[in-house]
C-alpha atoms as a PDB file:
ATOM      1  CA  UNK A   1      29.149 148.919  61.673  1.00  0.00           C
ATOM      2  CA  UNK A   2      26.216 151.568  61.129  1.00  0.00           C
ATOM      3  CA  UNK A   3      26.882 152.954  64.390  1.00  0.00           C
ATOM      4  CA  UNK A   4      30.783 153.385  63.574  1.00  0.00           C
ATOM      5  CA  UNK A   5      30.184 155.102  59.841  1.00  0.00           C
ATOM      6  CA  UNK A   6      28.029 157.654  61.673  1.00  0.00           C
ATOM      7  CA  UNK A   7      30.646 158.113  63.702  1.00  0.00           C
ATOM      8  CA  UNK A   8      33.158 158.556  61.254  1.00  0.00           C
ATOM      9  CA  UNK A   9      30.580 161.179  59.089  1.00  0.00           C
ATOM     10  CA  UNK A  10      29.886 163.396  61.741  1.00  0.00           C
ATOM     11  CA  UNK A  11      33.440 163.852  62.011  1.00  0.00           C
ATOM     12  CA  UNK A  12      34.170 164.269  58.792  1.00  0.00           C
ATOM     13  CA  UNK A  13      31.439 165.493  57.380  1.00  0.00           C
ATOM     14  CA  UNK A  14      33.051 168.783  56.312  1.00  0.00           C
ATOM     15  CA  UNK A  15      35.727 166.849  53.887  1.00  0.00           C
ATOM     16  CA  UNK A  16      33.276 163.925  53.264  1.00  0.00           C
ATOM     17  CA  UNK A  17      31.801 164.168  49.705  1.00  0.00           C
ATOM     18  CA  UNK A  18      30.558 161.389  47.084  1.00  0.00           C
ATOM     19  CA  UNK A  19      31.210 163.839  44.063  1.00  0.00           C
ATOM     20  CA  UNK A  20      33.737 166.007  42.712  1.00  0.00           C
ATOM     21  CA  UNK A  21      36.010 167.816  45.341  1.00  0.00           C
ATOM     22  CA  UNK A  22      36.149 171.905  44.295  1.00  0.00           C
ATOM     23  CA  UNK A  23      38.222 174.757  46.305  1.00  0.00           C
ATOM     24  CA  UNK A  24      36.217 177.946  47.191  1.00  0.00           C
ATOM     25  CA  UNK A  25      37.767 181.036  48.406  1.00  0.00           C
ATOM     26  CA  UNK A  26      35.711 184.308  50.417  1.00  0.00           C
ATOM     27  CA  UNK A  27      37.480 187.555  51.406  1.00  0.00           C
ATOM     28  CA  UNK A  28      36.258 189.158  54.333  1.00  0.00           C
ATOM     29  CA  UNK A  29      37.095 192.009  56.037  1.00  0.00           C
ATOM     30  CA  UNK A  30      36.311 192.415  59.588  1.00  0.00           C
ATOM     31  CA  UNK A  31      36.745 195.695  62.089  1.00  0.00           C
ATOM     32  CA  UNK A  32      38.410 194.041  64.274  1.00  0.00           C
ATOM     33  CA  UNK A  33      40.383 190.607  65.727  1.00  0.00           C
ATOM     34  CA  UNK A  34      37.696 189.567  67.637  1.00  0.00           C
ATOM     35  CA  UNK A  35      35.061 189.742  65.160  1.00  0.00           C
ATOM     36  CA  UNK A  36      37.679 187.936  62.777  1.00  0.00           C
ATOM     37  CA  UNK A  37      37.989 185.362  65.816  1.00  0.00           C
ATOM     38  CA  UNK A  38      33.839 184.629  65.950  1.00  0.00           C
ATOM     39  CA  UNK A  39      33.744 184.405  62.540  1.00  0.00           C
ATOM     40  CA  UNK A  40      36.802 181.845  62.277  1.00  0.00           C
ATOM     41  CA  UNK A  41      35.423 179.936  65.158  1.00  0.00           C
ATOM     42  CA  UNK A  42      31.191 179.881  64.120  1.00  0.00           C
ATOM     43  CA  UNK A  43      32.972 178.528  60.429  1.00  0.00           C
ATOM     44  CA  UNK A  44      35.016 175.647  61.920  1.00  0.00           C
ATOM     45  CA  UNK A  45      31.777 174.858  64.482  1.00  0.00           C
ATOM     46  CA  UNK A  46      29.465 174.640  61.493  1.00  0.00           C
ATOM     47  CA  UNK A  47      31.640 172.178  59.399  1.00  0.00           C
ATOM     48  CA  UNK A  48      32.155 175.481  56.914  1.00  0.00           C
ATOM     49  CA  UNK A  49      35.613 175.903  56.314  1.00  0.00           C
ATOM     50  CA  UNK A  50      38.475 172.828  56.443  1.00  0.00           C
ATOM     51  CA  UNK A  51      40.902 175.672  56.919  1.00  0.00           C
ATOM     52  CA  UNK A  52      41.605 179.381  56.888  1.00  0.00           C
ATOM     53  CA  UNK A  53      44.244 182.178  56.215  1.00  0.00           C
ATOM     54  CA  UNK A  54      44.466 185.369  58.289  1.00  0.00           C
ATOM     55  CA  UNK A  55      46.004 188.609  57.346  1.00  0.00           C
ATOM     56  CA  UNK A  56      46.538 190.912  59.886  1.00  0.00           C
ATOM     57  CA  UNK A  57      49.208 193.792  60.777  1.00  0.00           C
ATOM     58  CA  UNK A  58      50.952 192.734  57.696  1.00  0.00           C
ATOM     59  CA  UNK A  59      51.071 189.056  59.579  1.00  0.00           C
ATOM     60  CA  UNK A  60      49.394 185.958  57.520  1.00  0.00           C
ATOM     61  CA  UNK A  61      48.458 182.604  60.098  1.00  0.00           C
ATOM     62  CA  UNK A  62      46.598 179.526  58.990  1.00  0.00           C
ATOM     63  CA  UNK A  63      44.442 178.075  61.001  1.00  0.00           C
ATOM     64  CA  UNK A  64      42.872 174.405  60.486  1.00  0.00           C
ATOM     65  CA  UNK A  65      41.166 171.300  62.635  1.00  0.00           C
ATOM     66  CA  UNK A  66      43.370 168.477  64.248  1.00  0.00           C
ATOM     67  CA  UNK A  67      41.439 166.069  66.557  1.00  0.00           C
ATOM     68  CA  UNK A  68      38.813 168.216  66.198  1.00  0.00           C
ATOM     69  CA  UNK A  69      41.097 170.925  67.702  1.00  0.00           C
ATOM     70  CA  UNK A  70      42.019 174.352  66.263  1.00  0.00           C
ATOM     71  CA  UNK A  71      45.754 174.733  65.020  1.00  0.00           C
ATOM     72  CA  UNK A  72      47.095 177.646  64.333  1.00  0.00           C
ATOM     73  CA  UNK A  73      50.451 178.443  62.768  1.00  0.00           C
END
């Protein structure tokens, strides 16, 4: 049972909280769409971000983990 809870915090460990559940929101601007892409991706690696909103070229995708996968629509 220990071994499956582990389990089950490491991969959820970015939406897994014992207190109060809060929404924070950062602006960034980047120079270009690969930094944006680094940043995105080091976020999602480090358990940072649940999900994220791009605006570029007058364009707006969200992006968010499935399966552990990056969707982005």
């Amino acid at each position: 049972m220990q071994a499956r809870r582990n389990e089950f915090e490491k991969r959820f460990r970015n939406v897994w909280a014992t207190g109060p559940t809060g929404v924070s929101i950062a602006t960034y601007t980047v120079p270009d769409r690969s930094a944006a892409d680094e940043l995105v991706s080091r976020l999602f690696y480090n358990t940072l971000i649940a999900d994220v909103e791009e605006y570029i070229n007058h364009d707006t995708q969200r992006a968010y983990l499935k399966n552990n996968h990056m969707v982005v629509e």
